[in-house]
C-alpha atoms as a PDB file:
ATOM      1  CA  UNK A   1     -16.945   4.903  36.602  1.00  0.00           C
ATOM      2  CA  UNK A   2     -14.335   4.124  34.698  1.00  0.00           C
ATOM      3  CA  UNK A   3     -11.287   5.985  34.304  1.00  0.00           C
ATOM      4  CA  UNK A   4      -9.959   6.266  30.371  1.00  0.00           C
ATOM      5  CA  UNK A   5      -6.203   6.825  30.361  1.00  0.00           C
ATOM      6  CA  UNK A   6      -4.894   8.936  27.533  1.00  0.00           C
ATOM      7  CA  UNK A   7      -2.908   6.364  25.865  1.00  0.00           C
ATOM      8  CA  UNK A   8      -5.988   4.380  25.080  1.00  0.00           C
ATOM      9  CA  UNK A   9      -7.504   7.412  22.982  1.00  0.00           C
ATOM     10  CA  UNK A  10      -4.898   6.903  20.331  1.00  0.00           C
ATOM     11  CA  UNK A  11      -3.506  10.373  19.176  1.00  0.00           C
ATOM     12  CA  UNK A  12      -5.138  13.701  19.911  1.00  0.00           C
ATOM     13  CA  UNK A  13      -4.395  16.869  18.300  1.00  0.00           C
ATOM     14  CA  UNK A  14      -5.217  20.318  19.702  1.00  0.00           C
ATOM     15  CA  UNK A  15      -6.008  23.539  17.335  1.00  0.00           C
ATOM     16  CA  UNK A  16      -6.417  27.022  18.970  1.00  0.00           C
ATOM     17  CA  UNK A  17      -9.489  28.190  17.403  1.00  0.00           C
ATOM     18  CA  UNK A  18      -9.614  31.727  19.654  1.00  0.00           C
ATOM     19  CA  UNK A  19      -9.286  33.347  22.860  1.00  0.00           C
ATOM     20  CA  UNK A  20     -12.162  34.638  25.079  1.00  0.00           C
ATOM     21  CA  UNK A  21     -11.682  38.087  27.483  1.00  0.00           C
ATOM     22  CA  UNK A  22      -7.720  37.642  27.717  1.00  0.00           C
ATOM     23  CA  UNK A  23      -8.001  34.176  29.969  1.00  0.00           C
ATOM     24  CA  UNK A  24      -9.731  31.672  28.202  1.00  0.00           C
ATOM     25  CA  UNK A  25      -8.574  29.454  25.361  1.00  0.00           C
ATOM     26  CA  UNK A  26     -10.832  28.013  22.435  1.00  0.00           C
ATOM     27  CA  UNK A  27      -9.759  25.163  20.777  1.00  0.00           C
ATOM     28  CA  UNK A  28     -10.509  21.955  19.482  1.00  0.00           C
ATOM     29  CA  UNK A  29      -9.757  18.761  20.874  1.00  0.00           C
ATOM     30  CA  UNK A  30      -9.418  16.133  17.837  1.00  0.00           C
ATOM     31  CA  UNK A  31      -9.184  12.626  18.585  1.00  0.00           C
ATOM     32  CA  UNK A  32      -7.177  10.535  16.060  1.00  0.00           C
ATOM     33  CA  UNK A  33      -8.774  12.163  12.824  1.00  0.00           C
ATOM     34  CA  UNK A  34     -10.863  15.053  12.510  1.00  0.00           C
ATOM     35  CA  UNK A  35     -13.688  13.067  12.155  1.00  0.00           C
ATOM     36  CA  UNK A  36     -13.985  12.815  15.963  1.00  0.00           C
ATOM     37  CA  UNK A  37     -13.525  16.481  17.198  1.00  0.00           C
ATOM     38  CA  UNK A  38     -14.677  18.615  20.297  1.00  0.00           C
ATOM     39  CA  UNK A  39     -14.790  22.306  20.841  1.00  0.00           C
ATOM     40  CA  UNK A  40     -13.307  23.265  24.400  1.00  0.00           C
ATOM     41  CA  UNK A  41     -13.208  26.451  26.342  1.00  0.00           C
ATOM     42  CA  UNK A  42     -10.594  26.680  29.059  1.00  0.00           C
ATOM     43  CA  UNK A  43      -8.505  28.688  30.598  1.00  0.00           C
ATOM     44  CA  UNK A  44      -5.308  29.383  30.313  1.00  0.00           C
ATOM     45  CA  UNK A  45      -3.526  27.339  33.058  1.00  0.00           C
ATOM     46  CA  UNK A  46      -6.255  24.471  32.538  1.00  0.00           C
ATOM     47  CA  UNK A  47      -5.289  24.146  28.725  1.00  0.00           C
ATOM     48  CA  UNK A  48      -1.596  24.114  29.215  1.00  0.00           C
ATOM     49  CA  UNK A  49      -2.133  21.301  31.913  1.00  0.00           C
ATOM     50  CA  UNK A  50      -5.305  19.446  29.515  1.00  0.00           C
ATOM     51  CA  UNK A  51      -2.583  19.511  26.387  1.00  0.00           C
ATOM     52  CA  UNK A  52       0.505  17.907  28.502  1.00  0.00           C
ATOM     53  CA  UNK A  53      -2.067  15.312  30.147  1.00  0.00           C
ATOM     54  CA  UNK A  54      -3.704  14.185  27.027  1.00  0.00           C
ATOM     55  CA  UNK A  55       0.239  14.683  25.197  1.00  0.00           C
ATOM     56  CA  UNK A  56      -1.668  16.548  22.443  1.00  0.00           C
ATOM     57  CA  UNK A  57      -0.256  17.884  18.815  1.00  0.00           C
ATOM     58  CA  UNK A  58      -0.729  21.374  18.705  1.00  0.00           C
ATOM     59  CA  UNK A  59      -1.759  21.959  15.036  1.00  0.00           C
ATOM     60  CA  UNK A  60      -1.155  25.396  13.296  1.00  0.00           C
ATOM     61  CA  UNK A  61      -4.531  27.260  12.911  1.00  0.00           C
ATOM     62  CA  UNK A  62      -6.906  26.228   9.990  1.00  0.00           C
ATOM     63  CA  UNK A  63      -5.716  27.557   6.422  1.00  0.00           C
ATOM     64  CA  UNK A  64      -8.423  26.038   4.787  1.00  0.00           C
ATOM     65  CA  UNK A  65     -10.345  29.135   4.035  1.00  0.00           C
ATOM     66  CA  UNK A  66     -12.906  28.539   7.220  1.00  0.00           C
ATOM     67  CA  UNK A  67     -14.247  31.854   8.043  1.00  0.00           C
ATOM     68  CA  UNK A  68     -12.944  33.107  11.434  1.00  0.00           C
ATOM     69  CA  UNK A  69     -15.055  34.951  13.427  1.00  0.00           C
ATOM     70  CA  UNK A  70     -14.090  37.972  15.233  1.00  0.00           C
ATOM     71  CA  UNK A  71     -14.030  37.739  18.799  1.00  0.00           C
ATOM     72  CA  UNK A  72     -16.473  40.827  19.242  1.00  0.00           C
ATOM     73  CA  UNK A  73     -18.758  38.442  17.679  1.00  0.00           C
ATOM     74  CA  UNK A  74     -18.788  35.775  19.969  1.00  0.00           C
ATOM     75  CA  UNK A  75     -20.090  34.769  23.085  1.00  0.00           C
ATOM     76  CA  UNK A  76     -18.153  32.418  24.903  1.00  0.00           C
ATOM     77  CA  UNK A  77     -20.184  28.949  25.876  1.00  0.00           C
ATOM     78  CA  UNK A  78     -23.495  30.043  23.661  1.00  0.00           C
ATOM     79  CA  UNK A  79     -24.225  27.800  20.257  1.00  0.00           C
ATOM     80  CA  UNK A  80     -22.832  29.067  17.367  1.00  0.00           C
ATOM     81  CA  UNK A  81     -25.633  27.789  14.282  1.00  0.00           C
ATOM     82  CA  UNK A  82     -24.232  26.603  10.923  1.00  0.00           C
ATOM     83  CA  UNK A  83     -24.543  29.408   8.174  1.00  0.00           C
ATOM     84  CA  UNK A  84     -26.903  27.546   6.407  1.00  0.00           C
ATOM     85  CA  UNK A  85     -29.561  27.443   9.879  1.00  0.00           C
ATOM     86  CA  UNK A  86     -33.050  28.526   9.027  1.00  0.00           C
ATOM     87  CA  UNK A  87     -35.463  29.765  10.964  1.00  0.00           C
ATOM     88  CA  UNK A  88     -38.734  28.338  11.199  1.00  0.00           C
END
């Protein structure tokens, strides 16, 4: 296996997306452009160490009308469908 050192990813860019039972961070992890991006739970003391390793922009949240959804509502490390999902 070979190891990938951060430098060679080009920039990455962090953005807290929400917080899971008071210990784990979600975010995304956003390499270059957000045409490459990866949604991450960790926690706390994992993500402070995983943004100084990968020397990561931390972005302010998204202000681009996405709807947020309430943390009641989520279940941490389950698949979230798109809105427009069907059922068949």
């Amino acid at each position: 296996m070979v190891a990938i050192k951060p430098t060679q990813l080009g920039k990455t860019f962090i953005r807290v997306t929400g917080r899971q039972l008071d210990r784990f961070i979600e975010f995304d992890f956003i390499l270059n452009d957000e045409s490459l991006t990866v949604e991450l739970v960790l926690p706390e003391h994992a993500f402070a160490e995983f943004c100084e390793y990968y020397d990561a922009e931390i972005l302010p949240p998204a202000g681009d009308g996405a709807e947020v959804i309430p943390l009641k509502d989520r279940s941490a490390g389950l698949y979230r469908a798109p809105d427009n999902a069907t059922d068949d």
